[in-house]
N, C-alpha and C. Protein backbone atom coordinates (compact mmCIF):
# COMPACT_ATOMS: atom_id res chain seq x y z
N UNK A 1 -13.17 13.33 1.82
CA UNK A 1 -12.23 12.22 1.76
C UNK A 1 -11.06 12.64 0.87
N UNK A 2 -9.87 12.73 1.58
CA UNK A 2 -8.64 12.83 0.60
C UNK A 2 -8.28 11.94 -0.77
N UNK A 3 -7.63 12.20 -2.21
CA UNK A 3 -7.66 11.30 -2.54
C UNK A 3 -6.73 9.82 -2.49
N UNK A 4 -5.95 10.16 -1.83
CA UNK A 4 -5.46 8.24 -1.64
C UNK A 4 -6.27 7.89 -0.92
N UNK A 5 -7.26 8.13 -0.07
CA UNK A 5 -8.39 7.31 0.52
C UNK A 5 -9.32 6.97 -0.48
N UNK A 6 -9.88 7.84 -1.24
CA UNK A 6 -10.49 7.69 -2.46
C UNK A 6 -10.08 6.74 -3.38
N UNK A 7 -8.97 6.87 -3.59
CA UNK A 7 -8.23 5.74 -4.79
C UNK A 7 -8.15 4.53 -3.93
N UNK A 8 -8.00 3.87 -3.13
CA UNK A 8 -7.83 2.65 -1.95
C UNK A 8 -9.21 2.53 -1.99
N UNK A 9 -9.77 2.94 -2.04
CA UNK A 9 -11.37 2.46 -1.59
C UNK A 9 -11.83 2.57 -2.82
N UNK A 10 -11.52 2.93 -3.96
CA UNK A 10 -11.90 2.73 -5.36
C UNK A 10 -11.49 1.28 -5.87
N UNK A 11 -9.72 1.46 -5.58
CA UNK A 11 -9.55 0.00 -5.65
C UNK A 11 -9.76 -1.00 -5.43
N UNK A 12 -10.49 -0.99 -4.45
CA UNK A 12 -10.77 -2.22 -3.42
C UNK A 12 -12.58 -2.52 -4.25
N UNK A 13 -12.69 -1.28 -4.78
CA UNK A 13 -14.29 -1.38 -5.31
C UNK A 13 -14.27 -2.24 -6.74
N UNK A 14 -13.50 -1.65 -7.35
CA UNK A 14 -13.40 -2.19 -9.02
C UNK A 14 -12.03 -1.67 -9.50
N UNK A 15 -12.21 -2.33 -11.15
CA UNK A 15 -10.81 -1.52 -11.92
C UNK A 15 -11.63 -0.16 -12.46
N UNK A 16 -12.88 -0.28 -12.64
CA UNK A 16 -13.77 0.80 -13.91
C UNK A 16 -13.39 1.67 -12.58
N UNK A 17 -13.68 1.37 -11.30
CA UNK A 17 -14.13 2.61 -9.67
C UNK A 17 -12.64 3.44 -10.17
N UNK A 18 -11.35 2.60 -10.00
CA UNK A 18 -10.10 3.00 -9.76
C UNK A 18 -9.72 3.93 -10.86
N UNK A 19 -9.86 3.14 -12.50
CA UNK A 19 -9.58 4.07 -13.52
C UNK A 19 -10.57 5.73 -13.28
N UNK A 20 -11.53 5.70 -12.84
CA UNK A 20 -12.28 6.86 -12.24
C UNK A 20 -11.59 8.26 -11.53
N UNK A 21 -11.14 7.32 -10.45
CA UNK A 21 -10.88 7.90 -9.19
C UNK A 21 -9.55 8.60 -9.67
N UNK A 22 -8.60 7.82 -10.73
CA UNK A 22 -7.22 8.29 -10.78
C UNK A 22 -7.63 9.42 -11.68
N UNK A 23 -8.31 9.25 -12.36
CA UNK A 23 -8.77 10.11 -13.64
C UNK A 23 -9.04 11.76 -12.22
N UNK A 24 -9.87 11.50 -11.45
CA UNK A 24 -10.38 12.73 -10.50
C UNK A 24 -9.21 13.10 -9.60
N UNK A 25 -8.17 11.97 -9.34
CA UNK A 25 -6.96 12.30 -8.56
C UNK A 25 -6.17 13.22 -9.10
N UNK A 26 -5.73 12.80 -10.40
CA UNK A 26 -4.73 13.27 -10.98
C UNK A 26 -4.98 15.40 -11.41
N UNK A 27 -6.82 15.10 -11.88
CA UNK A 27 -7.32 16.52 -12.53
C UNK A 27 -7.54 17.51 -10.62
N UNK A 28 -7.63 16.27 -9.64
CA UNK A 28 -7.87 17.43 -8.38
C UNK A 28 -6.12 17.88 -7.60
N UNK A 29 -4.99 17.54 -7.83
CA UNK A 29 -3.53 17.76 -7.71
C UNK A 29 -2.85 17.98 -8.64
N UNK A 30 -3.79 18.53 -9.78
CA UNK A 30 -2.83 19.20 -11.34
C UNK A 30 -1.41 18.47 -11.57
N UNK A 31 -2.21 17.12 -11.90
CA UNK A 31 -0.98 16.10 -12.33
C UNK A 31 -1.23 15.85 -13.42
N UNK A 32 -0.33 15.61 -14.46
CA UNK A 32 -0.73 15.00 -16.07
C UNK A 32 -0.15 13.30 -15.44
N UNK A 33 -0.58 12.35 -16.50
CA UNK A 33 -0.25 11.14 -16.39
C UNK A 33 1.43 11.04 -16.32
N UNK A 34 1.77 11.96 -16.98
CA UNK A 34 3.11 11.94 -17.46
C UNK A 34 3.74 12.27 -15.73
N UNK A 35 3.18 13.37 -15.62
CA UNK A 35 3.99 13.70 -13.84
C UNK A 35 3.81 12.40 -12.57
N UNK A 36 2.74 11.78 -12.77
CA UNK A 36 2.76 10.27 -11.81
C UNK A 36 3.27 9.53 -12.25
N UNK A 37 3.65 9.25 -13.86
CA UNK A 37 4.63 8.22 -13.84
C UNK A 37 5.58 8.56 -14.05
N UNK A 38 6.79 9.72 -14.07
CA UNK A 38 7.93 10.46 -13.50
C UNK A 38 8.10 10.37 -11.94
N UNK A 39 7.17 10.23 -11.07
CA UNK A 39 7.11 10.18 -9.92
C UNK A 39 6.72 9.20 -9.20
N UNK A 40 6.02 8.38 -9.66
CA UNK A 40 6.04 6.85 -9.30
C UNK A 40 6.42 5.71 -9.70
N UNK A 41 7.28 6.30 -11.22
CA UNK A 41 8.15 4.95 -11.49
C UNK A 41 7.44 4.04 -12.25
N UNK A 42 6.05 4.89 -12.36
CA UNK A 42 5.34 3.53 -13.37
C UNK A 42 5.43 4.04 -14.91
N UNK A 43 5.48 3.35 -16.08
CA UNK A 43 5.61 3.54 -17.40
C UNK A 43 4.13 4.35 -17.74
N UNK A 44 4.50 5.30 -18.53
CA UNK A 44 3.36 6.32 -18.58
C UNK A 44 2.41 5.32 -19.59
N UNK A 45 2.52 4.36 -20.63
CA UNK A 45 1.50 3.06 -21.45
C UNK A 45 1.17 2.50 -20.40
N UNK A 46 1.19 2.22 -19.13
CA UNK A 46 0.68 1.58 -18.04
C UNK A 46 -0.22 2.20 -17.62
N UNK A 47 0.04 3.27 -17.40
CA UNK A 47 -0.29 4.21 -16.97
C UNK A 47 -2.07 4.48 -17.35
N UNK A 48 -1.76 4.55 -18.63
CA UNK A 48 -2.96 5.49 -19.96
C UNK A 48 -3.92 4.18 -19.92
N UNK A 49 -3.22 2.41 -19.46
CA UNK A 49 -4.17 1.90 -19.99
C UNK A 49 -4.66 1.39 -18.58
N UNK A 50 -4.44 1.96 -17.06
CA UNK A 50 -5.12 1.79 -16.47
C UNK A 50 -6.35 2.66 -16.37
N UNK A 51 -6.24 3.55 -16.39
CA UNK A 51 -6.89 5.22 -16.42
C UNK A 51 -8.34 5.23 -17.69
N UNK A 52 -7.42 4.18 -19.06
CA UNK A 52 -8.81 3.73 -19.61
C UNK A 52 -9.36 2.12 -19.53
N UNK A 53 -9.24 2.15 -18.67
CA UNK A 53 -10.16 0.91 -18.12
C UNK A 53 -9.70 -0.35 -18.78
N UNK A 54 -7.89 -0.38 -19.53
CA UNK A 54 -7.90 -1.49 -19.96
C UNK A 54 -6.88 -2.42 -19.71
N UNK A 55 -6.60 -2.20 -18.83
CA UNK A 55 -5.50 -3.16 -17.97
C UNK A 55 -5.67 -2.69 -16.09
N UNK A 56 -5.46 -3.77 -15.17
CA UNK A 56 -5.90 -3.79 -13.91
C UNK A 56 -4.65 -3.89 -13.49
N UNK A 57 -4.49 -2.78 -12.68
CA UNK A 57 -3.41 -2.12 -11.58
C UNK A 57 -2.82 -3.64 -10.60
N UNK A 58 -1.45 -3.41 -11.13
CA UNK A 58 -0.63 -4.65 -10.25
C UNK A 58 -0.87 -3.82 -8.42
N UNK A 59 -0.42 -4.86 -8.04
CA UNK A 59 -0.41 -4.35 -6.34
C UNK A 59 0.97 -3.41 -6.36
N UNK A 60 1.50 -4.19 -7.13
CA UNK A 60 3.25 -3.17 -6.78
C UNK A 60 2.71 -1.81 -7.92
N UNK A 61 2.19 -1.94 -8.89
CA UNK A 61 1.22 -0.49 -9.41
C UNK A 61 0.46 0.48 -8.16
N UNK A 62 -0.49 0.11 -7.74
CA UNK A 62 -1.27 0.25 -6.94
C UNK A 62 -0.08 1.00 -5.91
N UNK A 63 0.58 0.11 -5.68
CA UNK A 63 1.38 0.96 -4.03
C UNK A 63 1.97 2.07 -4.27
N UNK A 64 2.48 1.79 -5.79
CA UNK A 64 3.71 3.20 -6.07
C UNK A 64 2.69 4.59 -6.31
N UNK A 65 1.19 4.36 -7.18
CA UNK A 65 0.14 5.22 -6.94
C UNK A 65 -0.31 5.88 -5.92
N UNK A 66 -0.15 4.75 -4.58
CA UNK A 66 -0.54 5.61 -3.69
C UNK A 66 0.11 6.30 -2.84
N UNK A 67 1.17 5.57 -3.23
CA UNK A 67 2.33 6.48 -2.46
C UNK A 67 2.94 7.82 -3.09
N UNK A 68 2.64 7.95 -4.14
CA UNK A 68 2.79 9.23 -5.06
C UNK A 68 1.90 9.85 -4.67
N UNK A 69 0.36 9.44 -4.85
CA UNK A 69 -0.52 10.48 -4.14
C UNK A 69 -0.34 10.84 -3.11
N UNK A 70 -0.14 9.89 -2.19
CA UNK A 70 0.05 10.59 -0.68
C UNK A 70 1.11 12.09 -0.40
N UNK A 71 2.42 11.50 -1.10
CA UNK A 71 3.44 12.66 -0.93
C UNK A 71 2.83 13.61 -1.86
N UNK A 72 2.00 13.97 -2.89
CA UNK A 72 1.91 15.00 -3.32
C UNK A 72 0.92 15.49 -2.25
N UNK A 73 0.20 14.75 -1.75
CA UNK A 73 -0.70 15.16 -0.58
C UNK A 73 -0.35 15.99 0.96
N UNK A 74 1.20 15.61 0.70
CA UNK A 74 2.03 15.85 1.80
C UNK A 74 1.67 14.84 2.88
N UNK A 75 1.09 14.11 2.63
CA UNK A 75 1.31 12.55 3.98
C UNK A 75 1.93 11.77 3.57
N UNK A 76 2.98 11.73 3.12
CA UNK A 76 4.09 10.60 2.96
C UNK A 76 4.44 9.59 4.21
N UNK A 77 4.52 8.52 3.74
CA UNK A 77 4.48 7.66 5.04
C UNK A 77 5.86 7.80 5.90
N UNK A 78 5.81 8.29 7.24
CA UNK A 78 7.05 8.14 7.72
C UNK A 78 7.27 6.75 8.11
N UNK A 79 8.55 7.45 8.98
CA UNK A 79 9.27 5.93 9.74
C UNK A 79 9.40 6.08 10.87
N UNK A 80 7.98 6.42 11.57
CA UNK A 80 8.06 6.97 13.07
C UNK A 80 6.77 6.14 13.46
N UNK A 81 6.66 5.91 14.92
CA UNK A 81 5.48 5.47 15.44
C UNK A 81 5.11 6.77 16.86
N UNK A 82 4.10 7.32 16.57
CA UNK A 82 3.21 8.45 17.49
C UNK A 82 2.97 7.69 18.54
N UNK A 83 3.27 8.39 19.65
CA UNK A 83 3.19 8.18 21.21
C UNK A 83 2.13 9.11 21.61
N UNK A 84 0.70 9.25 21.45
CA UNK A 84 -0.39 10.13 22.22
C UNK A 84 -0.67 9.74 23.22
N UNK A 85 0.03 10.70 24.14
CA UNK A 85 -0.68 10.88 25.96
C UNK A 85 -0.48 11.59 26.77
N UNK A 86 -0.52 11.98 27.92
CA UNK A 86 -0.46 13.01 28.55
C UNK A 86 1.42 13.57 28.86
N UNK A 87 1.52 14.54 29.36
CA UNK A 87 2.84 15.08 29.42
C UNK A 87 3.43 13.88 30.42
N UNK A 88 2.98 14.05 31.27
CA UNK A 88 3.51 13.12 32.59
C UNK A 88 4.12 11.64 31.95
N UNK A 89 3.72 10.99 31.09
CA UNK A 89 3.32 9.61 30.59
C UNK A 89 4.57 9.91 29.31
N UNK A 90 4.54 11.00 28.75
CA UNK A 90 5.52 11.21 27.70
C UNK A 90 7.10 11.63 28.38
N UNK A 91 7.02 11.85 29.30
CA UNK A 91 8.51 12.06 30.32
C UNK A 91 8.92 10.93 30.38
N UNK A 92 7.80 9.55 31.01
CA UNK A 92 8.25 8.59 31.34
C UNK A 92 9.02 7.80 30.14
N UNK A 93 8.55 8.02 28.08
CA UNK A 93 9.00 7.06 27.87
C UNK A 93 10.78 7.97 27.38
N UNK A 94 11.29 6.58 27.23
CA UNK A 94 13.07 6.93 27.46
C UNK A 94 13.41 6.35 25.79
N UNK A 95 12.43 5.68 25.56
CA UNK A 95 13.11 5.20 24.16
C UNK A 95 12.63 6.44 22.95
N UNK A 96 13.63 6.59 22.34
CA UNK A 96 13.56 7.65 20.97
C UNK A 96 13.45 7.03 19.54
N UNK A 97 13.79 5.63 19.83
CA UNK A 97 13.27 4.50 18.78
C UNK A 97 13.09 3.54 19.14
N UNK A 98 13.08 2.24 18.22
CA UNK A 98 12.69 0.75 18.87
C UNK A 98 13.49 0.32 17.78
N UNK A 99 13.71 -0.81 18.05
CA UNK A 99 14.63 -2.19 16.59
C UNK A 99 13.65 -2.84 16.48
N UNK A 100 12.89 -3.07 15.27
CA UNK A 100 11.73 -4.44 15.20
C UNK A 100 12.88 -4.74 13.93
N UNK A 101 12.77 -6.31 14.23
CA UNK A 101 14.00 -7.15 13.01
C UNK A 101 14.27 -6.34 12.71
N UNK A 102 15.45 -5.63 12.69
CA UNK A 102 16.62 -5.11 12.05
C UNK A 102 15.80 -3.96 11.73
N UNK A 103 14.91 -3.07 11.57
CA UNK A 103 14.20 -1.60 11.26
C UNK A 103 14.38 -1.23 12.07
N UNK A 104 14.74 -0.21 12.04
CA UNK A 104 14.65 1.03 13.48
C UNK A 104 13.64 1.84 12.85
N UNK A 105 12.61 2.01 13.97
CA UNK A 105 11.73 3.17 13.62
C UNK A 105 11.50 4.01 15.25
N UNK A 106 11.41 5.14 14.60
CA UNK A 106 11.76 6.92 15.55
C UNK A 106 10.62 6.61 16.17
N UNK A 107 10.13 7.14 17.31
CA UNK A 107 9.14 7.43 18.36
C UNK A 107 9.44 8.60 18.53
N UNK A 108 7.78 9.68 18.17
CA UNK A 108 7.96 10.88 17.70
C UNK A 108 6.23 11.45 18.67
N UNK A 109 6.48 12.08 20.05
CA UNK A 109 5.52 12.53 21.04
C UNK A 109 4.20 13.12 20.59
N UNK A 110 2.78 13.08 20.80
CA UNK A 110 1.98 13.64 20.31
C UNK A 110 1.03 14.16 21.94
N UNK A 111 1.63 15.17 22.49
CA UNK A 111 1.15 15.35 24.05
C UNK A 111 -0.69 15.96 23.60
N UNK A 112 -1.21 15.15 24.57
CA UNK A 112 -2.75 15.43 24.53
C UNK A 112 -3.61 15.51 26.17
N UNK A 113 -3.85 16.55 26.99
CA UNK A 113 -4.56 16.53 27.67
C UNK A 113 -5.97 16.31 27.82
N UNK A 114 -6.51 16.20 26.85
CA UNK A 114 -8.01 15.19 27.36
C UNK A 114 -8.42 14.61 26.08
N UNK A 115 -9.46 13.95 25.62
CA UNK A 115 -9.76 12.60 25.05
C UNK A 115 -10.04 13.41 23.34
N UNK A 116 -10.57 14.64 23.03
CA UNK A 116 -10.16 15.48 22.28
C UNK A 116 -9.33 16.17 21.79
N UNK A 117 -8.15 16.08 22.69
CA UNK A 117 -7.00 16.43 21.90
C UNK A 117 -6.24 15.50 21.87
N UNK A 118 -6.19 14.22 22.43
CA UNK A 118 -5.54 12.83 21.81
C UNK A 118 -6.56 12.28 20.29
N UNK A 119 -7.63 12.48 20.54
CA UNK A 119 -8.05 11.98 18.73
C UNK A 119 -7.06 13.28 17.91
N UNK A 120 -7.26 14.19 18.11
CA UNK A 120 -6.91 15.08 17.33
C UNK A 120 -5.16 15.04 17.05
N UNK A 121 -4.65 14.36 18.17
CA UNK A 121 -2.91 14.87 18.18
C UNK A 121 -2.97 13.16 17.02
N UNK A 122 -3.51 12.28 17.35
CA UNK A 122 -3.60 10.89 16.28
C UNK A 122 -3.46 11.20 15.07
N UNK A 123 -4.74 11.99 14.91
CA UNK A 123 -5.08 12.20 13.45
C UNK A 123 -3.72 13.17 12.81
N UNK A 124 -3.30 14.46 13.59
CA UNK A 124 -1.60 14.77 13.28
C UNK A 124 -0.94 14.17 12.73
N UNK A 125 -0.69 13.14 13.68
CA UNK A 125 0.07 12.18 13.84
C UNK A 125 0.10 11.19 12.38
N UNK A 126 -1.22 10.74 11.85
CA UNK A 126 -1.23 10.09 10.55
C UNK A 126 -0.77 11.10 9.36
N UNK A 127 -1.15 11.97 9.13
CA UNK A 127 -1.44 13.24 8.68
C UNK A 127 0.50 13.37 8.29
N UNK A 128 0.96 13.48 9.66
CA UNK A 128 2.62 13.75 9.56
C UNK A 128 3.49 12.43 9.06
N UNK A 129 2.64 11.03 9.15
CA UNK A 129 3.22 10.36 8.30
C UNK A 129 3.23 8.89 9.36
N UNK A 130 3.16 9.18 10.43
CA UNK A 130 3.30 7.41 11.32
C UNK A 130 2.51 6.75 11.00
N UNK A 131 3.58 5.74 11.15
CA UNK A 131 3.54 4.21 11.11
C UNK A 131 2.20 3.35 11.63
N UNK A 132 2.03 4.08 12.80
CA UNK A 132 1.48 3.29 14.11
C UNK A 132 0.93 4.40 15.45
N UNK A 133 -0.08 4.18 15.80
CA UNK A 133 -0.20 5.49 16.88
C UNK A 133 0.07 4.19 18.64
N UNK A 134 0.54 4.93 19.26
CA UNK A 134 0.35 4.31 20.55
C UNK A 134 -0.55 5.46 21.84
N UNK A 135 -1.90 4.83 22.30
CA UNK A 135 -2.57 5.81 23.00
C UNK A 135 -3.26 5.30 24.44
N UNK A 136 -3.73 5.81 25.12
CA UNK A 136 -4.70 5.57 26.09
C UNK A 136 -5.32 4.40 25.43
N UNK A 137 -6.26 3.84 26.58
CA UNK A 137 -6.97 2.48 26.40
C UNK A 137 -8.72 3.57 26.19
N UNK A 138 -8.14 4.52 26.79
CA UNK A 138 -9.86 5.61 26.66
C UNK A 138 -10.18 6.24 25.56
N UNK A 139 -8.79 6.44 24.85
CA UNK A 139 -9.20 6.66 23.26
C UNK A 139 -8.87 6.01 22.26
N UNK A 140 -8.23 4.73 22.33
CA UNK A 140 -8.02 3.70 21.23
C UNK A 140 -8.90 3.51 20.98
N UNK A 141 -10.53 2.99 21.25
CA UNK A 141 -11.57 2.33 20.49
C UNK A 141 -11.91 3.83 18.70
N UNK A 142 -11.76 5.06 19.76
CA UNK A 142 -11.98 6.24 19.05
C UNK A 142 -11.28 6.45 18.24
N UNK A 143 -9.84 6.43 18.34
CA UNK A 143 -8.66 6.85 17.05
C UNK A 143 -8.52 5.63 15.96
N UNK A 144 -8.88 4.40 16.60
CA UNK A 144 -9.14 3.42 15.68
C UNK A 144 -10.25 3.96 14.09
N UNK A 145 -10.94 4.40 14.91
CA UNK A 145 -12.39 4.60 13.72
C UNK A 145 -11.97 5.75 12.63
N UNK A 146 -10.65 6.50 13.30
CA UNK A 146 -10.58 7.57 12.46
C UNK A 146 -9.00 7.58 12.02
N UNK A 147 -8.27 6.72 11.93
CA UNK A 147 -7.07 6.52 11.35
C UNK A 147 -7.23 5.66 10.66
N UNK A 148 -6.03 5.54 9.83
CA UNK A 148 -5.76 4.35 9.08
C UNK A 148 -4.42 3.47 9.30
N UNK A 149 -4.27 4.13 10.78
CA UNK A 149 -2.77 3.33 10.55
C UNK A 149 -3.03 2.57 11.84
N UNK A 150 -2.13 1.61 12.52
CA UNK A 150 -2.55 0.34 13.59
C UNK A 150 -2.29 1.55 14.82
N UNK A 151 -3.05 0.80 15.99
CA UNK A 151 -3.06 1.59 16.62
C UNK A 151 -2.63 0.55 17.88
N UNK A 152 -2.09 1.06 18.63
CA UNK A 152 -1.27 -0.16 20.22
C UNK A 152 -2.14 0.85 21.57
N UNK A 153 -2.81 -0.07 22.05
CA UNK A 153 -2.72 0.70 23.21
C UNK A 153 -1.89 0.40 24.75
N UNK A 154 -2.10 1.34 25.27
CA UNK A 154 -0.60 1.50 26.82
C UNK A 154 -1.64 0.87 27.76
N UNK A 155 -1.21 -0.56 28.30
CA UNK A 155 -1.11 -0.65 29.29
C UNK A 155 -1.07 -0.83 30.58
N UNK A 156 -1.08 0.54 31.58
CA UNK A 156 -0.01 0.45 32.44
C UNK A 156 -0.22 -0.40 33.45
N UNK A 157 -0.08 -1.46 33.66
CA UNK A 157 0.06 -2.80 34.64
C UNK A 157 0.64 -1.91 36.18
N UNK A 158 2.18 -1.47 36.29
CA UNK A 158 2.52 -1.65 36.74
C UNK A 158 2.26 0.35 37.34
N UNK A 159 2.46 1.09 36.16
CA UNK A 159 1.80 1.98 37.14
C UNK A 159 0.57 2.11 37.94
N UNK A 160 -0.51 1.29 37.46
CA UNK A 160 -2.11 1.29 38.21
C UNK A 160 -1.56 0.68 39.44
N UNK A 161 -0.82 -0.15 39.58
CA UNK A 161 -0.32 -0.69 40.86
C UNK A 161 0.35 -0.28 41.68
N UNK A 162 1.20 0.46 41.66
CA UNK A 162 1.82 1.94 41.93
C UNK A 162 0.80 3.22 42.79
N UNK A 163 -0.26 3.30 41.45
CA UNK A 163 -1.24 4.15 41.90
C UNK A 163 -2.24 3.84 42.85
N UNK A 164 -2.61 2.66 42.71
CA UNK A 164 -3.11 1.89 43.78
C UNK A 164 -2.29 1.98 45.08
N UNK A 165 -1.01 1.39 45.45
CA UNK A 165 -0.81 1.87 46.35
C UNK A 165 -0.25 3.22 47.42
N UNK A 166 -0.33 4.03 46.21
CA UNK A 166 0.03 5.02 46.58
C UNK A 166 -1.78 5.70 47.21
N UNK A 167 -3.03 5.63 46.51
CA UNK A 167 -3.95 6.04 47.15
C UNK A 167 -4.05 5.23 48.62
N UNK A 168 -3.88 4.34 48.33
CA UNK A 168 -3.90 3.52 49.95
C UNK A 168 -3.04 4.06 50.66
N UNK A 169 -2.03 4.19 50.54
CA UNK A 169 -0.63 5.26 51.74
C UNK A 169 -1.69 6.23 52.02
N UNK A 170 -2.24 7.28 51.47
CA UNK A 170 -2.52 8.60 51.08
C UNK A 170 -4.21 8.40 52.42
N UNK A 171 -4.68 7.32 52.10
CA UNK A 171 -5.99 7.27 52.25
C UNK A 171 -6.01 6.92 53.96
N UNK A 172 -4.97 6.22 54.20
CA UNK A 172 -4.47 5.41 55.64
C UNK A 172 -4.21 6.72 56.23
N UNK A 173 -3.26 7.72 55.76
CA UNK A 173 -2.69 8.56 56.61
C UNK A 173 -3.07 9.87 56.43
């Protein structure tokens, strides 16, 4: 388990779990207290008295922690949402971003030919920093269990209908 998964699931356990976990975070990414709070903006007395068990991590604490860990981790959260699916299916989409209220976030391809290399292009995909994975309906139950980020699945209404009648042309003649 990486440690911002470690520290999130510490947190969620206790303050004694969390002061722990940061204590093992910080000694397993050769950070002094002083370098996370240069880098996350939190006051290094905040800092010392979460670490000894005597003050409990604000949420806006908590986020800037884990978001420091993450980028020293190199998974910094992007501003992209992962498209995993086959080549054919990745031609089709045309958008290179989306507008949700006023955010624009990038749509960034994760091509996967069978149900093992879409978990795997997902997990990339979190790994490189998205938002959000969008996948098959055959491996969403699966990339669910092994990401942490929301997952959308495709779909296709209107191509199965398509495909449908295209086997019927095919099958008639």
């Amino acid at each position: 388990m990486d440690d911002s998964r470690l520290l999130l699931n510490s947190a969620l356990a206790s303050d004694s779990a969390f002061s722990a976990s940061l204590r093992e975070t910080l000694d397993n990414l050769g950070m002094t207290v002083q370098d996370l709070a240069r880098k996350s903006s939190v006051s290094p007395s905040t800092l010392y008295k979460i670490i000894n068990d005597e003050r409990s991590p604000s949420l806006e604490i908590l986020r800037k922690v884990l978001n420091t860990v993450r980028e020293a981790e190199g998974r910094r959260l992007g501003n992209f949402i992962a498209v995993v699916a086959a080549r054919p299916v990745l031609d089709e989409v045309v958008e290179r971003s989306v507008d949700i209220g006023g955010e624009v976030r990038k749509v960034r391809e994760y091509p996967a030919a069978t149900v093992e290399e879409a978990i795997i292009a997902a997990i990339r995909a979190e790994r490189d920093g998205a938002i959000a994975v969008v996948c098959a309906p055959i491996v969403s139950a699966t990339i669910e269990k092994v990401v942490d980020v929301p997952i959308a699945t495709i779909m296709p209404r209107d191509s199965v209908t398509e495909a449908i009648k295209l086997a019927a042309r095919k099958a008639k003649g």
